[in-house]
Protein backbone atom coordinates (compact mmCIF):
# COMPACT_ATOMS: atom_id res chain seq x y z
CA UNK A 1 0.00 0.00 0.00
CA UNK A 2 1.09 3.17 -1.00
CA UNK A 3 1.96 5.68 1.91
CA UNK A 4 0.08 9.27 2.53
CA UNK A 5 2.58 12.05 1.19
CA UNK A 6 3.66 13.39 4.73
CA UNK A 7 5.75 17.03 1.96
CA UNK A 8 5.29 17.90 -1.29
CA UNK A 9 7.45 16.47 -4.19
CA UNK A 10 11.01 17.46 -3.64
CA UNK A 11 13.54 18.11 -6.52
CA UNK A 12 15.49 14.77 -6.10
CA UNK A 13 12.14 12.87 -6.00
CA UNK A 14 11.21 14.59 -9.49
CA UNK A 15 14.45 14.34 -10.93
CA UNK A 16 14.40 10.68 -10.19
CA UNK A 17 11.08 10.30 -11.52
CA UNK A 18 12.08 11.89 -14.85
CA UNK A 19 14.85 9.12 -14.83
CA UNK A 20 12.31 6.18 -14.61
CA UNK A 21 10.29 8.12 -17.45
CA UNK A 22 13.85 8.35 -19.30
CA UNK A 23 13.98 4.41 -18.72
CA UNK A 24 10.33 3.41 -19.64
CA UNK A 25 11.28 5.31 -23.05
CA UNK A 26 14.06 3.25 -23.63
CA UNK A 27 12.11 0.03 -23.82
CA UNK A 28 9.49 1.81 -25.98
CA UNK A 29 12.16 2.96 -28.07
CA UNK A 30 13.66 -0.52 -28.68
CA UNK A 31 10.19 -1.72 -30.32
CA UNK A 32 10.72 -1.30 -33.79
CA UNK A 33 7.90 0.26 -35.75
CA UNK A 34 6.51 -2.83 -38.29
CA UNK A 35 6.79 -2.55 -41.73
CA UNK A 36 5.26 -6.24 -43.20
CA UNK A 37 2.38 -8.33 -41.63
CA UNK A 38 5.23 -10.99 -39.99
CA UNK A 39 7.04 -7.80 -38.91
CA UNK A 40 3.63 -6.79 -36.81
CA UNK A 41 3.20 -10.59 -35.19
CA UNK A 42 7.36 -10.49 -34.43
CA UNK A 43 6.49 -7.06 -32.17
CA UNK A 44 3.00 -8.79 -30.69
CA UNK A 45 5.03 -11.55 -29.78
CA UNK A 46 7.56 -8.93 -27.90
CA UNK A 47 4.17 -7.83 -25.69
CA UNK A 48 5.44 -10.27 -23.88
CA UNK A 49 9.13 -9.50 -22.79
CA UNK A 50 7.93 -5.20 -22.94
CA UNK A 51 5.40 -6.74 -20.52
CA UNK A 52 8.09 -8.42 -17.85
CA UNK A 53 10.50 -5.27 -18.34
CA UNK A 54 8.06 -2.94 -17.45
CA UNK A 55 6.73 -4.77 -14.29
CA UNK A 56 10.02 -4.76 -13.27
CA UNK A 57 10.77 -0.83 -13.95
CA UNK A 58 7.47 -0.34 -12.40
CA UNK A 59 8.24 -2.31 -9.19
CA UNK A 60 11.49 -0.21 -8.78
CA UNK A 61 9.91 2.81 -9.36
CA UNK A 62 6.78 2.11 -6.38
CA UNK A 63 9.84 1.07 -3.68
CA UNK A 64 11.60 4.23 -4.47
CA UNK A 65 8.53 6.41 -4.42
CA UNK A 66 7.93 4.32 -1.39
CA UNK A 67 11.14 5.19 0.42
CA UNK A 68 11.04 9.17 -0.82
CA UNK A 69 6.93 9.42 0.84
CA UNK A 70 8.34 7.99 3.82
CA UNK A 71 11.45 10.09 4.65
CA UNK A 72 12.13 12.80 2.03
CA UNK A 73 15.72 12.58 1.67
CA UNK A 74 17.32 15.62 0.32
CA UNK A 75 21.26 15.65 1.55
CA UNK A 76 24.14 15.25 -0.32
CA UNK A 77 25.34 11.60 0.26
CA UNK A 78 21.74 10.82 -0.15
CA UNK A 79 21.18 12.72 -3.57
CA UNK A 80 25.00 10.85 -4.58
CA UNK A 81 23.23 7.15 -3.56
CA UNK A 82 20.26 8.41 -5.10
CA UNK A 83 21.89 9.40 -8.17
CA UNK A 84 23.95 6.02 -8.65
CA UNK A 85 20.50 4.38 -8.01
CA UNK A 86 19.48 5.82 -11.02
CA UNK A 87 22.08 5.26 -13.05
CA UNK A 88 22.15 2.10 -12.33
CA UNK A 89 18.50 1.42 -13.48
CA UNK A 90 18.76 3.12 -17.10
CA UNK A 91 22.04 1.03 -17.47
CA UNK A 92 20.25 -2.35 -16.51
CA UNK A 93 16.96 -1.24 -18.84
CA UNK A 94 18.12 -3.14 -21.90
CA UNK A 95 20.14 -5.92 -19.68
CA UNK A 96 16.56 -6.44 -18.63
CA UNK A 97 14.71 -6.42 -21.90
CA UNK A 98 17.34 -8.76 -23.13
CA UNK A 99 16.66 -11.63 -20.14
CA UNK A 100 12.61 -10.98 -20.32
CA UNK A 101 12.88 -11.48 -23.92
CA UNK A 102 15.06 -14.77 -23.05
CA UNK A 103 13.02 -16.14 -20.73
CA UNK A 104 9.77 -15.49 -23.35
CA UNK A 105 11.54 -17.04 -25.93
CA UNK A 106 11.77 -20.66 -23.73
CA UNK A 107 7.80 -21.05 -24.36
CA UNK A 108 7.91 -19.69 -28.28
CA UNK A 109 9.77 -20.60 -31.61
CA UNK A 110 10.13 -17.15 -32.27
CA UNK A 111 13.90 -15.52 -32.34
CA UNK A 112 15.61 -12.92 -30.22
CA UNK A 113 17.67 -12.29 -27.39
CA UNK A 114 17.67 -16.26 -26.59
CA UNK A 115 21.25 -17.57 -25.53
CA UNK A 116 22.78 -20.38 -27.23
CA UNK A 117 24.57 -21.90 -24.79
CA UNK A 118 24.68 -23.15 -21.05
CA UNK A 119 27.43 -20.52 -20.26
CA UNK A 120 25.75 -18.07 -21.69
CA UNK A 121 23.11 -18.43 -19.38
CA UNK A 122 25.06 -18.86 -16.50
CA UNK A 123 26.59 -15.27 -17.25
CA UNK A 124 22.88 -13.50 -18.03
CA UNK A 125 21.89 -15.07 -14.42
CA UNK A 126 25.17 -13.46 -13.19
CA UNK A 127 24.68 -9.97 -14.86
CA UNK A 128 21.26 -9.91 -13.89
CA UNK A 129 21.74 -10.45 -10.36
CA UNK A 130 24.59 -8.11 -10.24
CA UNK A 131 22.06 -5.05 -11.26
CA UNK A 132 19.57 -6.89 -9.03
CA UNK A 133 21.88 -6.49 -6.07
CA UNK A 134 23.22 -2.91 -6.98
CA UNK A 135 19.86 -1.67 -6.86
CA UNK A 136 18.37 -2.84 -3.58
CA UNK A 137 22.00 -2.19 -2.02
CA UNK A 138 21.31 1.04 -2.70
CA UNK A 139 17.82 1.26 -1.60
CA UNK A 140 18.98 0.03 1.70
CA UNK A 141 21.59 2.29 2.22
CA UNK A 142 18.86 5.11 1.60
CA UNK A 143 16.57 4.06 4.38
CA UNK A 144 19.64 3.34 6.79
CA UNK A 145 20.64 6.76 5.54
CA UNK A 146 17.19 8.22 6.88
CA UNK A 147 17.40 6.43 10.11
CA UNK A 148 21.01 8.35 10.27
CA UNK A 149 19.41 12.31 9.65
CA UNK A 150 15.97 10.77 11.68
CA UNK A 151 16.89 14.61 13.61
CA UNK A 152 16.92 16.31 10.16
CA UNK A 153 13.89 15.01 8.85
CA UNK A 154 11.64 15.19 12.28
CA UNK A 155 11.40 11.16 12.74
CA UNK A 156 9.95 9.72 15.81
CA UNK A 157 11.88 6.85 17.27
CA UNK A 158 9.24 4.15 15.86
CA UNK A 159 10.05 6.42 11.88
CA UNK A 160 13.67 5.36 12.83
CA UNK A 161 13.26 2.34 14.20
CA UNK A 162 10.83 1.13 10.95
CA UNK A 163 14.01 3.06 8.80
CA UNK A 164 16.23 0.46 10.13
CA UNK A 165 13.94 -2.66 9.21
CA UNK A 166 13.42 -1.25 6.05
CA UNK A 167 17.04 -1.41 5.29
CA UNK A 168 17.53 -4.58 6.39
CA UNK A 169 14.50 -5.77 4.67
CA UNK A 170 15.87 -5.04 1.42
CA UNK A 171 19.33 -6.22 2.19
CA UNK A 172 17.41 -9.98 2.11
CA UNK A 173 17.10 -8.87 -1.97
CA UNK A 174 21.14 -8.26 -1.80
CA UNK A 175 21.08 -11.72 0.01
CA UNK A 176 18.83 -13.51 -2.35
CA UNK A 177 20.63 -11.59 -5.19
CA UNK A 178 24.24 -12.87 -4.12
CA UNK A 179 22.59 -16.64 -3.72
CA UNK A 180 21.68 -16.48 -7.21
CA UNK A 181 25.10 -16.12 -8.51
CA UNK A 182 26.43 -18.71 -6.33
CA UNK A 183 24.08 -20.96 -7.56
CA UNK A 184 24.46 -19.97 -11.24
CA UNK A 185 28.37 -20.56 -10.86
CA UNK A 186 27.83 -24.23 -9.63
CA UNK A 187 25.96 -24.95 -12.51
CA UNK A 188 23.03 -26.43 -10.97
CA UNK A 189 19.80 -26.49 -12.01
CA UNK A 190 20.50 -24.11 -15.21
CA UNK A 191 17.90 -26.12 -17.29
CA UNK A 192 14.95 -25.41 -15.01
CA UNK A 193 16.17 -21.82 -13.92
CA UNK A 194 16.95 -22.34 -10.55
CA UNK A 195 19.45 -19.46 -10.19
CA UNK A 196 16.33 -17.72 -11.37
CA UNK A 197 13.95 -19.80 -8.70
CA UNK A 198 16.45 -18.91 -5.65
CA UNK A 199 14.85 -15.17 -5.91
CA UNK A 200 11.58 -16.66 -3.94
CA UNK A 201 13.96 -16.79 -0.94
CA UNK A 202 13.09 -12.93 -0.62
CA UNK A 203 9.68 -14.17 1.00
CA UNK A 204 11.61 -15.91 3.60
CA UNK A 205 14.64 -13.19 4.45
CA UNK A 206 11.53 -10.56 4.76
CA UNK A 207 9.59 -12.82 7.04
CA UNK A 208 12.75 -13.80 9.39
CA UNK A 209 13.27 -9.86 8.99
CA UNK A 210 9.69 -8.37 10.44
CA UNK A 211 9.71 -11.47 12.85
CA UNK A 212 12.85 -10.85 14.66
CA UNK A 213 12.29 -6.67 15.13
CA UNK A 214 8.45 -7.12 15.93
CA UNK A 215 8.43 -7.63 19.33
CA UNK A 216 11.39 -4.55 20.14
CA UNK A 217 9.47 -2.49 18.11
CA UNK A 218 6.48 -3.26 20.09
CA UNK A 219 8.45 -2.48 23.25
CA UNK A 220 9.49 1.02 21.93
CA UNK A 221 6.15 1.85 20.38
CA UNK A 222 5.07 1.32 24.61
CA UNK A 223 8.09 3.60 25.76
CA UNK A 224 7.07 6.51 23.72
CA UNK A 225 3.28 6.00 24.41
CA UNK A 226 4.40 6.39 28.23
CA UNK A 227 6.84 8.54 27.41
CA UNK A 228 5.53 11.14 24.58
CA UNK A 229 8.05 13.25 24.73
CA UNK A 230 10.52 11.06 23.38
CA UNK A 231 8.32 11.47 20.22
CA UNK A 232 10.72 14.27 18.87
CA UNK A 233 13.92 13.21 18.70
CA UNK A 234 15.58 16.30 19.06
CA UNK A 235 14.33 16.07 22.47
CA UNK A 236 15.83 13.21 23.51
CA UNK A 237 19.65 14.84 23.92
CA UNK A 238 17.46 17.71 26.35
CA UNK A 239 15.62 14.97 28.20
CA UNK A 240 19.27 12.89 29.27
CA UNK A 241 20.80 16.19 30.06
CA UNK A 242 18.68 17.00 32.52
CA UNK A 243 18.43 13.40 33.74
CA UNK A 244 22.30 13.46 34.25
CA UNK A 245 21.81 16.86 35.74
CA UNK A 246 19.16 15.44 38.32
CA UNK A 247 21.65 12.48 39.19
């Protein structure tokens, strides 16, 4: 579910926008326009792989408009990891086309962007999961990078708290990501995709994840219900002064 905008669109959030606009272009761009009847049912049957790219795309671009709705980032070593985030998306766009149309091509006859042999596909599993594990690295140093300016931004402890689960729940994509090479370079399982298969793990790193920080954050959503005042976290410096002081 999509969070309530808390501030209005910043500059970096519209910039990066305009990327993901710059990379849904890209895939329209590489549809060439037919010419022929057989050149028409060649582009119908790349509906298909378009389809899968832009899913993807799409699914990057809801967790980053995710992350910027929930702290609006705006430093500079956040704009620099959100900048290399972006890169590395419109450099990945036709890396991406290139598997979907791949992995289409296992259930047609039809041509293009199909691999010829089993080290071929061992690499595309590797390249893909190296973008795969750039991008969510990325993501998660954002939202540990918002549980770092939590004073900056105005975050409660729970904002920071949830910051720091956030992070960690996309470092289980890095994980999954880096289990997906390993696989690919033992070679198993190549002919039914299991490199590719190894990405359902995600489910199971996010559940572990939530599991193990419920019950704290449960604890510290009590604290600051008895304690309101530690709702600001620029308080909280103030309030152990003057506890130190009363010692």
């Amino acid at each position: 579910m999509m969070p309530p905008r808390k501030t209005a669109i910043s500059r970096v959030e519209a910039f990066s926008d305009g990327m993901m606009a710059v990379a849904a272009a890209l895939l329209v761009v590489s549809l060439e326009a037919p010419r022929t009847y057989d050149e028409l049912i060649n582009v119908l049957y790349g509906f298909v792989p378009f389809g899968l790219s832009f899913a993807a795309l799409i699914y990057m671009w809801y967790v980053h408009t995710v992350l910027f709705r929930r702290y609006p980032l705006n430093d500079g070593i956040s704009i620099i990891v959100n900048g290399v985030l972006m890169f590395t998306i419109l450099f990945y766009v036709y890396p991406l086309k290139f598997l979907a149309t791949s992995f289409a091509s296992l259930f047609t006859n039809r041509a293009g962007g199909s691999v010829t042999s089993w080290e071929q596909l061992q690499s595309l599993f590797i390249i893909y999961a190296l973008g795969w594990i750039v991008v969510f690295l990325l993501v998660a140093l954002l939202y540990r990078r918002a549980s770092a300016t939590r004073d900056s931004l105005g975050l409660t402890p729970l904002d920071a708290y949830d910051a720091i689960t956030w992070s960690r729940h996309y470092l289980g994509f890095v994980a999954a990501g880096v289990l997906s090479i390993l696989v690919a370079l033992t070679g198993i399982g190549l002919r039914f995709g299991l490199p590719g298969m190894v990405y359902a793990t995600i489910g199971i790193f996010s559940w572990l994840n939530f599991k193990s920080r419920e019950k704290e954050r449960e604890e510290l959503a009590a604290t600051v219900a008895a304690h309101p005042q530690l709702a600001d976290t620029k308080e909280i410096p103030r309030i152990v002064v003057a506890v130190e002081d009363a010692l």
